[in-house]
N, C-alpha and C. Protein backbone atom coordinates (compact mmCIF):
# COMPACT_ATOMS: atom_id res chain seq x y z
N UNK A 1 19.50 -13.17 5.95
CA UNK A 1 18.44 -12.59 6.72
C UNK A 1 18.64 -12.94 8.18
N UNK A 2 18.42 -11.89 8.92
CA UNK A 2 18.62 -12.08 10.46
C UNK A 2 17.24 -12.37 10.70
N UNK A 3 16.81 -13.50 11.88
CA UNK A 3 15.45 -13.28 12.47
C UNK A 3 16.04 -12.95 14.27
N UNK A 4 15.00 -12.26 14.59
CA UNK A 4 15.09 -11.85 16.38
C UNK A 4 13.77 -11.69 16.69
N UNK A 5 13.90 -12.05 18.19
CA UNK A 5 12.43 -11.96 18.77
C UNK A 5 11.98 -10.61 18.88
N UNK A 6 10.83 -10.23 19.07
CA UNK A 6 10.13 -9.19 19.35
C UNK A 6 10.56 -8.26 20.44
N UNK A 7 10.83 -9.35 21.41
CA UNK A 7 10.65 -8.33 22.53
C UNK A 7 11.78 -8.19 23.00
N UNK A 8 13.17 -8.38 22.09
CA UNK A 8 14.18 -7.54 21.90
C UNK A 8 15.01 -7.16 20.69
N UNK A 9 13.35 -7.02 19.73
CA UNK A 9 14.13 -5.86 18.85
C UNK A 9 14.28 -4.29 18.69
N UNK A 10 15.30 -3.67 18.27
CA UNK A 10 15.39 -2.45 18.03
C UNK A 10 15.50 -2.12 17.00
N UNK A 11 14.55 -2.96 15.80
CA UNK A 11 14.76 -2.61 14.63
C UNK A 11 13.80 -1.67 13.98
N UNK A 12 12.61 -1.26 15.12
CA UNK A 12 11.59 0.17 14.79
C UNK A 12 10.98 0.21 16.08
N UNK A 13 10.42 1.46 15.83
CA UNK A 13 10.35 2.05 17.39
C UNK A 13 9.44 0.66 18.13
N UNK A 14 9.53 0.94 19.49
CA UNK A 14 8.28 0.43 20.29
C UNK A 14 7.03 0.13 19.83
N UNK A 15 6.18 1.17 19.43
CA UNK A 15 5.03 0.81 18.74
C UNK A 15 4.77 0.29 17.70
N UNK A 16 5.62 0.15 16.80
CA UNK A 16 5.88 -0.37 15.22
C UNK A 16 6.30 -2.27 15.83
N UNK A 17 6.93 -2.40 16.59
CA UNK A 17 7.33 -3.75 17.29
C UNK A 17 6.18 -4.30 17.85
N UNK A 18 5.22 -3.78 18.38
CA UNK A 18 4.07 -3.88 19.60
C UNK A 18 3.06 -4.59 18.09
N UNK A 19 3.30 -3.01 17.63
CA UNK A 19 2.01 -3.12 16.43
C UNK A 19 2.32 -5.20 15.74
N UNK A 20 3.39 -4.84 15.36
CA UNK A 20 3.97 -6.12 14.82
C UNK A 20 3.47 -7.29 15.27
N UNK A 21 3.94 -7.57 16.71
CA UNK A 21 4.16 -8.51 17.72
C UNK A 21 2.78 -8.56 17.73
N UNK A 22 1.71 -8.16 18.09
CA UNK A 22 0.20 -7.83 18.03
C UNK A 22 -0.49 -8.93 17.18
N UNK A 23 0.17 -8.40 15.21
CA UNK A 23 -0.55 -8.75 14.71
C UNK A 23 -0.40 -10.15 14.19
N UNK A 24 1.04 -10.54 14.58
CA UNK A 24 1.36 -12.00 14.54
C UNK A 24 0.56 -12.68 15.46
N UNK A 25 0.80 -12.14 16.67
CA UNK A 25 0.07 -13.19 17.73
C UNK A 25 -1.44 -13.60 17.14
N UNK A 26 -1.89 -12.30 16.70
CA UNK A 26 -3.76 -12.32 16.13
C UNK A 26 -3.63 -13.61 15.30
N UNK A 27 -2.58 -13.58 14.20
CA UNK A 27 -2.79 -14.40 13.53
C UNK A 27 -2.18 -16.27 13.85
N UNK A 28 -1.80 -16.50 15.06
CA UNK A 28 -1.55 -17.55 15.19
C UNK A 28 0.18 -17.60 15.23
N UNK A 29 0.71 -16.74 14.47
CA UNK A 29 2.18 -17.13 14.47
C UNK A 29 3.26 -16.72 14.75
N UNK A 30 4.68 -17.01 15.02
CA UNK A 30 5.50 -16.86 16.18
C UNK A 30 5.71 -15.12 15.82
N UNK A 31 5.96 -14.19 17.36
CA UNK A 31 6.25 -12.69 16.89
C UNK A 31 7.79 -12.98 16.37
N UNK A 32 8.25 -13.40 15.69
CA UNK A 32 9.92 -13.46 15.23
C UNK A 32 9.88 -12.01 13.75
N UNK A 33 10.57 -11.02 13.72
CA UNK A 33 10.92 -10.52 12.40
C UNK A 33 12.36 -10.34 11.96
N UNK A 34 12.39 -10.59 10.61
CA UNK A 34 13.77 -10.87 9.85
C UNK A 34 13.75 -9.45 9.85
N UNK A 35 14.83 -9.22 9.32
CA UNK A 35 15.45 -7.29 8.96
C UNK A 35 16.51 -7.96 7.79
N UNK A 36 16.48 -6.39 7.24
CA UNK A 36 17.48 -6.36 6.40
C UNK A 36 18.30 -5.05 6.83
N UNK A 37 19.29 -5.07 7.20
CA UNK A 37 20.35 -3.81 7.61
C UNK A 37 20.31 -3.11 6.47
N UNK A 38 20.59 -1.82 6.86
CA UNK A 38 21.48 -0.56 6.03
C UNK A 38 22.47 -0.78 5.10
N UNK A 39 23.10 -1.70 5.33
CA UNK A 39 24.50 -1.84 4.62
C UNK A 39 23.71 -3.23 3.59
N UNK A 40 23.33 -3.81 3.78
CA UNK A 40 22.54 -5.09 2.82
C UNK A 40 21.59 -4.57 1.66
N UNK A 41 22.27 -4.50 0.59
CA UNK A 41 21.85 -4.37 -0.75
C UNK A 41 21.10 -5.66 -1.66
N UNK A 42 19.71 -6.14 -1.97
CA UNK A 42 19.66 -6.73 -2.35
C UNK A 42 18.74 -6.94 -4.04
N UNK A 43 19.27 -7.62 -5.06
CA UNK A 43 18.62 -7.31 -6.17
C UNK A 43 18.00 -8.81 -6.47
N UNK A 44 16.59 -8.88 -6.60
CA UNK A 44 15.94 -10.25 -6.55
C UNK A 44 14.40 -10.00 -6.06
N UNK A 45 14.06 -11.24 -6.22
CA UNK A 45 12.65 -11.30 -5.42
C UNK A 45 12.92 -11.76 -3.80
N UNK A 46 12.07 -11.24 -2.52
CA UNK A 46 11.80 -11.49 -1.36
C UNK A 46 10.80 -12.28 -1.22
N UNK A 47 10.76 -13.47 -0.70
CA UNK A 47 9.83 -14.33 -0.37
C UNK A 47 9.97 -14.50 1.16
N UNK A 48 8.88 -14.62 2.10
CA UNK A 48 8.87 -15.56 3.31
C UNK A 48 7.74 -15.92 4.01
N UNK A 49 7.66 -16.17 5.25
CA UNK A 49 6.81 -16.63 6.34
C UNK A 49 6.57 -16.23 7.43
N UNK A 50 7.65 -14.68 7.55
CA UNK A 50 7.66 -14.30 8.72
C UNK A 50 7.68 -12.57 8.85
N UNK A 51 6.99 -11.58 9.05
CA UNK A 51 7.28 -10.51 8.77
C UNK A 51 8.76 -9.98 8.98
N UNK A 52 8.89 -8.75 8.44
CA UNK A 52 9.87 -7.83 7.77
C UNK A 52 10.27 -6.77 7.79
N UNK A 53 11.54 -6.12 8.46
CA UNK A 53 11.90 -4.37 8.57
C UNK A 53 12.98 -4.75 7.38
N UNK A 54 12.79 -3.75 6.98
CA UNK A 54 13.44 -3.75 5.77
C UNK A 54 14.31 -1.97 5.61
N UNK A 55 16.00 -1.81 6.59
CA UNK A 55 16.69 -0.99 6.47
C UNK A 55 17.56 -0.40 5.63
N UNK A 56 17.85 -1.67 4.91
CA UNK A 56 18.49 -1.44 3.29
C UNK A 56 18.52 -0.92 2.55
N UNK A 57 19.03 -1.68 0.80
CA UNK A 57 18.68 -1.54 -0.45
C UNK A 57 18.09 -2.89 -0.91
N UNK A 58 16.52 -3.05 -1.41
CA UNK A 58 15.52 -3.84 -2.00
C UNK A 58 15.29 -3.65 -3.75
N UNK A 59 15.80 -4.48 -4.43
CA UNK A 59 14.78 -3.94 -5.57
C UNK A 59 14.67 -5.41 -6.50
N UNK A 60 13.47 -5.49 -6.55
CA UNK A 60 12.89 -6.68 -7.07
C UNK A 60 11.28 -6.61 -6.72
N UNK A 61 11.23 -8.25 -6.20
CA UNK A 61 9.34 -7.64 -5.63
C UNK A 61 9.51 -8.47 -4.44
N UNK A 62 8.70 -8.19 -3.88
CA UNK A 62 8.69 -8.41 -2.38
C UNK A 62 7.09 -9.20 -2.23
N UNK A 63 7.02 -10.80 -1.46
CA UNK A 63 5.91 -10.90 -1.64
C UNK A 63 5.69 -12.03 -0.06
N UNK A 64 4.90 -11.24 0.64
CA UNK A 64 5.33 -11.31 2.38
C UNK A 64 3.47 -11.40 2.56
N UNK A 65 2.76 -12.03 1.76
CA UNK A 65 1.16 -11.93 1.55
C UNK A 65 0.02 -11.83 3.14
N UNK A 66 1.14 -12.87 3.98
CA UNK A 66 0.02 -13.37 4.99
C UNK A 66 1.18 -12.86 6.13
N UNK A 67 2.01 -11.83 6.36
CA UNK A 67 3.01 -11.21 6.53
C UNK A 67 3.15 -9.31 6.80
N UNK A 68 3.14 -9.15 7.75
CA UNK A 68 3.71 -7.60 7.97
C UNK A 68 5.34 -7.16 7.29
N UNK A 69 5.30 -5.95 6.50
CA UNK A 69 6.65 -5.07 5.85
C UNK A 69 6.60 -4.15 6.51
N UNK A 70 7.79 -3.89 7.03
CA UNK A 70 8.13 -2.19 7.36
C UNK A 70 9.46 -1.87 6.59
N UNK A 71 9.12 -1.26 5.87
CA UNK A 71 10.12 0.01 5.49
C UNK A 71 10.73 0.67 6.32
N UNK A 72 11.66 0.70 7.13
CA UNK A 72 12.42 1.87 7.66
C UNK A 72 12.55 3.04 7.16
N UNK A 73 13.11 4.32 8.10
CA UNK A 73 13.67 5.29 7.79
C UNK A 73 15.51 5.37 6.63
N UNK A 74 15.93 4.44 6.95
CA UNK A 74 16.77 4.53 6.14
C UNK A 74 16.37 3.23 4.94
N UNK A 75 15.32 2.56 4.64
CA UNK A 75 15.20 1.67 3.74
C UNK A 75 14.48 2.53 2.16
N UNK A 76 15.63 1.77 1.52
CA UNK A 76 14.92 2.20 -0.35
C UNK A 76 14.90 1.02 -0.83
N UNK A 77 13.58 1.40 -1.53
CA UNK A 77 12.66 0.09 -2.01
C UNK A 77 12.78 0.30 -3.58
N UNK A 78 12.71 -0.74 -4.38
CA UNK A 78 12.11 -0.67 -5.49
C UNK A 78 11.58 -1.37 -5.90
N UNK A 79 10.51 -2.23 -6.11
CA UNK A 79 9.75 -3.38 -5.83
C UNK A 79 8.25 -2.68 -5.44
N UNK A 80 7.64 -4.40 -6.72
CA UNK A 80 6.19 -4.18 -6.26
C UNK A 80 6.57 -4.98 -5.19
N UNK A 81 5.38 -4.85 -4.11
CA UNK A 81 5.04 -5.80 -2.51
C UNK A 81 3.76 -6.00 -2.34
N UNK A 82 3.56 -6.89 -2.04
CA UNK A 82 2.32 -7.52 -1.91
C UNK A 82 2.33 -8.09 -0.06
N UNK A 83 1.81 -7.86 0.77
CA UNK A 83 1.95 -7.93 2.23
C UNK A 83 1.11 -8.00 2.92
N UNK A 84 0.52 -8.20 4.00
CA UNK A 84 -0.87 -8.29 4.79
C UNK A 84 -1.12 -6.43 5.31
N UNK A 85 0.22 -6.25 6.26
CA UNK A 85 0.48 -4.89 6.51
C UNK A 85 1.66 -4.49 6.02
N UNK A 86 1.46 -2.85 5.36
CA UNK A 86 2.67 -2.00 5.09
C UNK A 86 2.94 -0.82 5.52
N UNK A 87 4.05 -0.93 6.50
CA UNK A 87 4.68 0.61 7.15
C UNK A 87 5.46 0.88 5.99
N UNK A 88 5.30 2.13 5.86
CA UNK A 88 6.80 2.99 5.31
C UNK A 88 6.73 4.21 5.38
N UNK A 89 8.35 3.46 5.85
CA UNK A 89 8.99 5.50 7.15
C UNK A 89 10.18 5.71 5.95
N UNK A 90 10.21 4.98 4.71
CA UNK A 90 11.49 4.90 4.10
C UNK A 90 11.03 5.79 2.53
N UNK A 91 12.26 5.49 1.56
CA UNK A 91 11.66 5.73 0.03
C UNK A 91 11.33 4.33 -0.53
N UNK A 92 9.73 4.19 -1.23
CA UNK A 92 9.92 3.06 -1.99
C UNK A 92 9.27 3.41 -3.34
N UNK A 93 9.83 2.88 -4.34
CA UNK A 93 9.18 3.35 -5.72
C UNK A 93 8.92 1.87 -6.11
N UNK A 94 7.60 1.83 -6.32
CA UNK A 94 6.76 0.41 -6.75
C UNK A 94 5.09 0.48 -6.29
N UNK A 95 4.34 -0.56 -6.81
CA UNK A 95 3.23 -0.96 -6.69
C UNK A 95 3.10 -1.51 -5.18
N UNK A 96 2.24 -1.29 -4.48
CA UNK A 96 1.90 -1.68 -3.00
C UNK A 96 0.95 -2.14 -3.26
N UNK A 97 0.44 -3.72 -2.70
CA UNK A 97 -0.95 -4.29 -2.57
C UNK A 97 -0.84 -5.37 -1.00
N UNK A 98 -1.46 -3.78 0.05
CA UNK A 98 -1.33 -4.24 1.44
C UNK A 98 -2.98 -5.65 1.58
N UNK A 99 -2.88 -6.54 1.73
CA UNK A 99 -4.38 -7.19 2.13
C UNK A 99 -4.65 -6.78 3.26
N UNK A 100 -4.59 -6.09 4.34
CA UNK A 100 -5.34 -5.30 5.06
C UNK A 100 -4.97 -3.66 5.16
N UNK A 101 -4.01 -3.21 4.82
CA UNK A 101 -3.49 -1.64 5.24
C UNK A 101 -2.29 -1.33 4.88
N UNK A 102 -2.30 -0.29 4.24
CA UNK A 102 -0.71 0.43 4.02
C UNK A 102 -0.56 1.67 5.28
N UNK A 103 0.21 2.25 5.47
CA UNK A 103 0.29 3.16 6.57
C UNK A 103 1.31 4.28 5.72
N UNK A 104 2.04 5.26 5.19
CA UNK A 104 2.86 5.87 5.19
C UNK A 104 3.21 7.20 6.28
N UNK A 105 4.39 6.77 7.18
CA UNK A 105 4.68 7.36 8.03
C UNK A 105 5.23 9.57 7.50
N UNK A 106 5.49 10.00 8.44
CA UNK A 106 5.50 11.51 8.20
C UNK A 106 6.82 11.36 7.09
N UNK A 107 8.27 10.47 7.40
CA UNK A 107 9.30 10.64 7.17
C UNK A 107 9.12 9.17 5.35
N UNK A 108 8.16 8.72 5.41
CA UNK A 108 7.82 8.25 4.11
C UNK A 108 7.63 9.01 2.79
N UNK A 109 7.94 8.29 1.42
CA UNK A 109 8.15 8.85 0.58
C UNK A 109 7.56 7.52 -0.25
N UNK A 110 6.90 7.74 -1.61
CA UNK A 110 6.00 6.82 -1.77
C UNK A 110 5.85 7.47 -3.82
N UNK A 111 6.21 6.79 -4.28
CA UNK A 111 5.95 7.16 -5.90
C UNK A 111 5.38 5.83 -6.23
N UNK A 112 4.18 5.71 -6.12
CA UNK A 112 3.91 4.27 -6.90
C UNK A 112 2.08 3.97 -6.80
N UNK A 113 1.61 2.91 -7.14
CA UNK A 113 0.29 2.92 -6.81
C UNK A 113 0.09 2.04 -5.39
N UNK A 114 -0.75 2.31 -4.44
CA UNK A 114 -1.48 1.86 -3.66
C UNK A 114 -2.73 1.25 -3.25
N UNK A 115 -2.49 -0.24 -3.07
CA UNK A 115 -3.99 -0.99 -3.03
C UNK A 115 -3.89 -1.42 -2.06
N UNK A 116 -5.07 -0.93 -1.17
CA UNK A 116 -5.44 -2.04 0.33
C UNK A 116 -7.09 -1.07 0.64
N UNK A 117 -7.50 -2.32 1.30
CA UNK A 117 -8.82 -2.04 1.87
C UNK A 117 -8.64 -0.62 2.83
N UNK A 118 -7.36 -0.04 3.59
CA UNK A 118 -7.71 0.84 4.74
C UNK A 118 -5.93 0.83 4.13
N UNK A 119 -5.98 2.64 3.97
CA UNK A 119 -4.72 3.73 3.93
C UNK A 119 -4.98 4.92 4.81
N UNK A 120 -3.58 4.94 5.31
CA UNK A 120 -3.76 6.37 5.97
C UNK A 120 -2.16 6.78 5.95
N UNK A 121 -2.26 8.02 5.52
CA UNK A 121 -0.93 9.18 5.72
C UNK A 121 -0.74 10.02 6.38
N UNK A 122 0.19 9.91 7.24
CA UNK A 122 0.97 10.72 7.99
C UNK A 122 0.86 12.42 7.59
N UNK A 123 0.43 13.53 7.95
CA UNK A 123 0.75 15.00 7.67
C UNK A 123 2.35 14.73 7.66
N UNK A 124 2.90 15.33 5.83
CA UNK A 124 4.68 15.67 5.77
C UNK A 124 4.86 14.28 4.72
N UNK A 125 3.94 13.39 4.57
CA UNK A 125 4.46 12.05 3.70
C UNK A 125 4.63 12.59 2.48
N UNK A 126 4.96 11.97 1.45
CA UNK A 126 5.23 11.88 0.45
C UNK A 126 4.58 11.40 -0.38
N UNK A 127 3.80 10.98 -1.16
CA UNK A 127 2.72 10.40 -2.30
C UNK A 127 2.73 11.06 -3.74
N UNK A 128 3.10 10.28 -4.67
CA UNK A 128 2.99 10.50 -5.96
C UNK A 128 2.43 9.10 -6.59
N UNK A 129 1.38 8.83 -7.04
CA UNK A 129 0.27 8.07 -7.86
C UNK A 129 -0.74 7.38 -7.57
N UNK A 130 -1.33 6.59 -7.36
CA UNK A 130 -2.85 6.62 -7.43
C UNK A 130 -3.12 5.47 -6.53
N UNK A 131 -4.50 5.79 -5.60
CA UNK A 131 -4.86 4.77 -4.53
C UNK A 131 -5.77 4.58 -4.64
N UNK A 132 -6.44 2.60 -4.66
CA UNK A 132 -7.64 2.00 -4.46
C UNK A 132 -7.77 1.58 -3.44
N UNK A 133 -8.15 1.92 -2.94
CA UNK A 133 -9.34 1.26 -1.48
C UNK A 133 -10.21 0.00 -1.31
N UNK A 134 -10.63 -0.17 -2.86
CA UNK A 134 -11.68 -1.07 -2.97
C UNK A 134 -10.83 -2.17 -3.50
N UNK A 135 -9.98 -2.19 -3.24
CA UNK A 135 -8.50 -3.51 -3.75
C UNK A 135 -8.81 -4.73 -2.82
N UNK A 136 -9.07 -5.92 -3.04
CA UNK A 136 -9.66 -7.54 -2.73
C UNK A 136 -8.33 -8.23 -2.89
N UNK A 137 -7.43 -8.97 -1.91
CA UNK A 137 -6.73 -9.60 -2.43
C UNK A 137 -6.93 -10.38 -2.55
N UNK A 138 -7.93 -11.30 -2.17
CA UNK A 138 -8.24 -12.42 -2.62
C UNK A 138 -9.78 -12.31 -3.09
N UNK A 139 -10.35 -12.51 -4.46
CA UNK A 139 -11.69 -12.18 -4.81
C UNK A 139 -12.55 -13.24 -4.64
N UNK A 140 -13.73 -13.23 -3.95
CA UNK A 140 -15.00 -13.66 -4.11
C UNK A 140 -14.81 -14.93 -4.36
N UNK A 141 -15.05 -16.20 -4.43
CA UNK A 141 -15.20 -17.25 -4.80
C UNK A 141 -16.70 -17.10 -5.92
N UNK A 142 -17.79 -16.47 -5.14
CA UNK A 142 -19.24 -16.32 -5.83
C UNK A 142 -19.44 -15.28 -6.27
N UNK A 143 -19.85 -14.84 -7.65
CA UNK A 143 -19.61 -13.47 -7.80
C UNK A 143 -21.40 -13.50 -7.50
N UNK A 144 -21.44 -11.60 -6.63
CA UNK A 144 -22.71 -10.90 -6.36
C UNK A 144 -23.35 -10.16 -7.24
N UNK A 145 -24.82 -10.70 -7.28
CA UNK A 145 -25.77 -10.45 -8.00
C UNK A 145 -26.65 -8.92 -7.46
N UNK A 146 -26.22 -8.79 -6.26
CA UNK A 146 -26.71 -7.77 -5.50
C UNK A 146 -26.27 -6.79 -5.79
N UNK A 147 -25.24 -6.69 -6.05
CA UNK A 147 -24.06 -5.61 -6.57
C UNK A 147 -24.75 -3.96 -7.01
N UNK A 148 -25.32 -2.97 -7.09
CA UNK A 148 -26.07 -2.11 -8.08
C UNK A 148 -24.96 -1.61 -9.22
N UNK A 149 -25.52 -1.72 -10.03
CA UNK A 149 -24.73 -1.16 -11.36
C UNK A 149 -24.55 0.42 -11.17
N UNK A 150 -23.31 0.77 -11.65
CA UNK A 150 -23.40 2.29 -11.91
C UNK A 150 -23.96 2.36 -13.18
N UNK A 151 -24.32 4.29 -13.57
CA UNK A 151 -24.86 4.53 -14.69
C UNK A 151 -23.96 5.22 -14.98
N UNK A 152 -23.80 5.15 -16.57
CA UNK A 152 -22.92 6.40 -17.31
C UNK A 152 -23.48 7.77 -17.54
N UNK A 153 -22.96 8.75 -16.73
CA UNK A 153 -23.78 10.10 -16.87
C UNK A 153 -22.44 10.80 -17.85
N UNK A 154 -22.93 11.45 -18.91
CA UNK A 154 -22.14 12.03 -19.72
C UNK A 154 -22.14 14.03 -19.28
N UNK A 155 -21.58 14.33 -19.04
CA UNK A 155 -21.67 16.04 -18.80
C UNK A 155 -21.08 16.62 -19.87
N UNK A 156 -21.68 18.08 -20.40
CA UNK A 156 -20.90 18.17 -21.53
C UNK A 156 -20.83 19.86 -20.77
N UNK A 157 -19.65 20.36 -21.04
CA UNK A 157 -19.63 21.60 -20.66
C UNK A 157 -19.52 22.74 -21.62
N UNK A 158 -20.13 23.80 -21.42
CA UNK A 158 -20.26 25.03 -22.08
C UNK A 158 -19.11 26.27 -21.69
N UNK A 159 -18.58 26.64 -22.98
CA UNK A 159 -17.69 27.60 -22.96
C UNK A 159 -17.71 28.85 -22.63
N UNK A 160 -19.00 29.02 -21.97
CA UNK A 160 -19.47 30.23 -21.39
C UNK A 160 -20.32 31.17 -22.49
N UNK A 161 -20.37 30.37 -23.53
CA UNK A 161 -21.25 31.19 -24.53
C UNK A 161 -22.57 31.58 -24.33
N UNK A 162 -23.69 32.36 -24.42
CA UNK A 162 -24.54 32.46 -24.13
C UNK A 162 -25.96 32.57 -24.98
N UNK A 163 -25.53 32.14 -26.10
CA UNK A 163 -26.57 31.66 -27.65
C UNK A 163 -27.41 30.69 -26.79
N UNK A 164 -28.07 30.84 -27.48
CA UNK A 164 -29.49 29.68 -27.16
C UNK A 164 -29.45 28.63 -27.84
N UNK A 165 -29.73 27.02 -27.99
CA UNK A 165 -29.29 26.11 -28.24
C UNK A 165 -30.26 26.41 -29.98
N UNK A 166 -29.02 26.02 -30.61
CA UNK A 166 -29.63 25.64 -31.87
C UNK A 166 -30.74 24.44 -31.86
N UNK A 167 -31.62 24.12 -32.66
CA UNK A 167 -32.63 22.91 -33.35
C UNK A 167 -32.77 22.99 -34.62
N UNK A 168 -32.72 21.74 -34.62
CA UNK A 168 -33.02 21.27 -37.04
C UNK A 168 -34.49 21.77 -36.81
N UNK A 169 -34.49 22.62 -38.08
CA UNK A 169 -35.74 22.64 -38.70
C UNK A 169 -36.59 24.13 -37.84
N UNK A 170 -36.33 25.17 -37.37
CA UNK A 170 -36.61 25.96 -36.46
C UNK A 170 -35.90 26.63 -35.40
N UNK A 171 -36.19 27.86 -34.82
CA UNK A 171 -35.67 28.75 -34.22
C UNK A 171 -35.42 27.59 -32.72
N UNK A 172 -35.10 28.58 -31.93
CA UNK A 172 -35.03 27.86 -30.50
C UNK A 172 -35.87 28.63 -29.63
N UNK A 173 -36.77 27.85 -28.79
CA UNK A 173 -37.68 28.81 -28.13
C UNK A 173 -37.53 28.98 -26.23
């Protein structure tokens, strides 16, 4: 793994670096991100401490919790990831669980499920399977009593017939 400073990498555009550099600083820790090149194939789990462009081949799981991922344009994923933030401008086929945001860029491609509090897609992305919003990565210590229960409403639908409802014991009126 290569690490380089922020404010001379060219490993995603300007704003994807800014965005980066941003959200490290928010959080206290150094803007440094590792990459993985184009040509770097790797089969395993990803662990670290420091966010991540990821240009490669990935397939394992990726778990970068308190940590920014970007997917590149030329990066293929296969791996669940678990991450604070997730760009992807790349293909990844796996489970995503961003703890604050997934992003999929226009040139993203995405077959897998999606969990984070705040998603948004690019017009031209790619999406095939299913997104929660209401995804907690870390739950409650106290569980809420306040909570309102849903109710089970059952709907039953009619085939367009137009008989009048049968009753035991008598006509229908």
């Amino acid at each position: 793994m290569f690490e380089m400073n922020t404010a001379k990498s060219t490993a995603g555009s300007p704003a994807e670096t800014r965005e980066t550099a941003s959200t490290a600083k928010n959080h206290q820790r150094p803007a440094t991100i590792a990459m993985i090149g184009p040509s770097i194939h790797i089969k395993g789990d990803v662990s670290g401490t420091e966010s991540l462009v990821i240009q490669g081949h990935v397939e394992g799981a990726i778990d970068l919790k308190h940590n920014n991922l970007i997917i590149g344009q030329d990066g293929k994923v296969n791996a669940t990831i678990h991450a604070h933030t997730i760009t992807i401008e790349g293909n990844l086929q796996g489970d995503v669980f961003g703890e604050e945001r997934v992003s999929v860029k226009k040139t993203g491609n995405v077959r897998g499920n999606i969990s984070a509090p705040q998603v948004s897609m690019e017009e031209g992305a790619k999406f095939k399977g299913s997104m929660d919003m209401d995804y907690r990565a870390t739950p409650s210590p106290v569980p809420r009593n306040d909570t309102p229960s849903a109710d089970v409403v059952k709907f039953e639908a009619s085939g367009g017939n137009d008989k009048p409802p049968v009753t035991q014991g008598g006509d229908a009126k």
